[in-house]
Protein backbone atom coordinates (compact mmCIF):
# COMPACT_ATOMS: atom_id res chain seq x y z
CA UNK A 1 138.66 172.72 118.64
CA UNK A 2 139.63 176.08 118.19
CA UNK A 3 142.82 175.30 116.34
CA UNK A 4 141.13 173.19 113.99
CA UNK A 5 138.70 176.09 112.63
CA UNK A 6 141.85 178.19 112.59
CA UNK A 7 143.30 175.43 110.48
CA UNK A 8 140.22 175.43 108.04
CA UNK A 9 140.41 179.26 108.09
CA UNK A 10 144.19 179.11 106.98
CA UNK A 11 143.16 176.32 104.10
CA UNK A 12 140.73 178.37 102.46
CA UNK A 13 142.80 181.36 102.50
CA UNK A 14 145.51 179.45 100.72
CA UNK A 15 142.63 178.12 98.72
CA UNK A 16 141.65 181.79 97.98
CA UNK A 17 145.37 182.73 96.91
CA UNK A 18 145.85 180.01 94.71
CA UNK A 19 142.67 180.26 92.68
CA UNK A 20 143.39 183.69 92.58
CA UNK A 21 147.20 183.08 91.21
CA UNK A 22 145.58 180.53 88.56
CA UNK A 23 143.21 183.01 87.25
CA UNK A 24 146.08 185.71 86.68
CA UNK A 25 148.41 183.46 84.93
CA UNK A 26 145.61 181.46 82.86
CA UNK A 27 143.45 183.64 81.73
CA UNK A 28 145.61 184.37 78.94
CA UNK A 29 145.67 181.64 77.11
CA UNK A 30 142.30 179.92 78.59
CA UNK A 31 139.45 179.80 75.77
CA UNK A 32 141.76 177.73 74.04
CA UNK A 33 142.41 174.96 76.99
CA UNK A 34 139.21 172.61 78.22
CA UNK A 35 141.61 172.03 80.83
CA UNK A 36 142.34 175.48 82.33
CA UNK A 37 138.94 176.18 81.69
CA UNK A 38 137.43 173.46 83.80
CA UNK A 39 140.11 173.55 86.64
CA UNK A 40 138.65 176.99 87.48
CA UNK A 41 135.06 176.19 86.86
CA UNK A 42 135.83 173.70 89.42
CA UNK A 43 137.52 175.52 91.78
CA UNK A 44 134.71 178.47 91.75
CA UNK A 45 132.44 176.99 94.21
CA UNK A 46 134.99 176.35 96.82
CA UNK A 47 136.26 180.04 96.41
CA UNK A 48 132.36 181.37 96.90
CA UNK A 49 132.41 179.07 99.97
CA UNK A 50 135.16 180.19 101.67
CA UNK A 51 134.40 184.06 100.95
CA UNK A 52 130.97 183.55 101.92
CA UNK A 53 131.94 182.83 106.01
CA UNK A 54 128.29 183.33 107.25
CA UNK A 55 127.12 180.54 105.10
CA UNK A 56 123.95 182.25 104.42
CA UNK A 57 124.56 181.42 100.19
CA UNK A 58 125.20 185.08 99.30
CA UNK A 59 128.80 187.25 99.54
CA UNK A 60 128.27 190.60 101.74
CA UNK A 61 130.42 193.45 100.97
CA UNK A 62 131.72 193.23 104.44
CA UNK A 63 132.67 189.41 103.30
CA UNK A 64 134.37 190.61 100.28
CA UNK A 65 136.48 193.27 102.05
CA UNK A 66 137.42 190.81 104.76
CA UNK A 67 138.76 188.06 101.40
CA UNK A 68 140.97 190.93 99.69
CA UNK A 69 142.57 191.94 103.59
CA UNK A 70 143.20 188.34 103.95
CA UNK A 71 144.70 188.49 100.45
CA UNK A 72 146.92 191.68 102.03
CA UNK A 73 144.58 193.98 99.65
CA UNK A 74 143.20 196.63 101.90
CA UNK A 75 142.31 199.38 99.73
CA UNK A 76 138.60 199.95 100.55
CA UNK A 77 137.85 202.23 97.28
CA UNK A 78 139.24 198.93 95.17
CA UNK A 79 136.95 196.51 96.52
CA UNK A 80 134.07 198.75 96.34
CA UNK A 81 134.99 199.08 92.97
CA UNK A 82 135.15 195.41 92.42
CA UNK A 83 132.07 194.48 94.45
CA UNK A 84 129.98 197.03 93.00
CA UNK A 85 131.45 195.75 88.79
CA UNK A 86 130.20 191.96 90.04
CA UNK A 87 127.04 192.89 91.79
CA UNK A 88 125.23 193.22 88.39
CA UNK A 89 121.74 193.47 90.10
CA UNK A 90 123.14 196.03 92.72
CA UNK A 91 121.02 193.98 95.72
CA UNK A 92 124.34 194.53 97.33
CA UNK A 93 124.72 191.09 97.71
CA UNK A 94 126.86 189.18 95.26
CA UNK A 95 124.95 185.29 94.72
CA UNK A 96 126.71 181.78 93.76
CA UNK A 97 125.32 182.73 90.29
CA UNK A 98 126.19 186.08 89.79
CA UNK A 99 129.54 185.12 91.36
CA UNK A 100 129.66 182.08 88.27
CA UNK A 101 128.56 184.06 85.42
CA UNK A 102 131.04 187.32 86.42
CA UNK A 103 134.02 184.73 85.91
CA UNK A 104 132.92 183.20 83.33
CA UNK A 105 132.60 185.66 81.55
CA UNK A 106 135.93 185.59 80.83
CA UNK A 107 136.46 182.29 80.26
């Protein structure tokens, strides 16, 4: 049993580093592709899920230091940074909404 959460663990970090890749490269070009557009929109839900690991519908900042270190990003004044530009409410809790609207926003 243990193996197989380790295997869902390793998915959604791979999950994690692709949506992340696809952002980088596609935000470019994106408000003129549907395509690009909606491949992310689609993908944003499954990216909240996996960074949200207590389930509880909200990301923790503890949560979104423990997604960059899986992403090999451990500088603790970055994600601060990061957490605190996306927390727009400053709750210090990032929600599936807020989470939405901060991405698309560039989109």
């Amino acid at each position: 049993m243990k193996s197989v959460t380790k295997i869902k663990s390793r998915v959604k970090i791979i999950l994690i580093k692709i949506f992340l890749f696809v952002i980088v490269k596609a935000l470019r070009g994106v408000r003129d592709n549907h395509e690009i557009r909606q491949a992310i929109l689609d993908t944003l839900p499954v990216i909240f899920d996996a960074v949200d690991t207590n389930g509880d519908g909200q990301i923790a900042n503890d949560e979104f230091k423990a997604y960059f270190e899986s992403l090999g990003i451990n500088n603790e004044k970055f994600t601060n940074d990061v957490f605190k530009e996306m927390d727009t409410n400053n709750d210090r809790m990032l929600s599936k909404d807020g989470f939405f609207i901060y991405f698309c926003w560039f989109l």
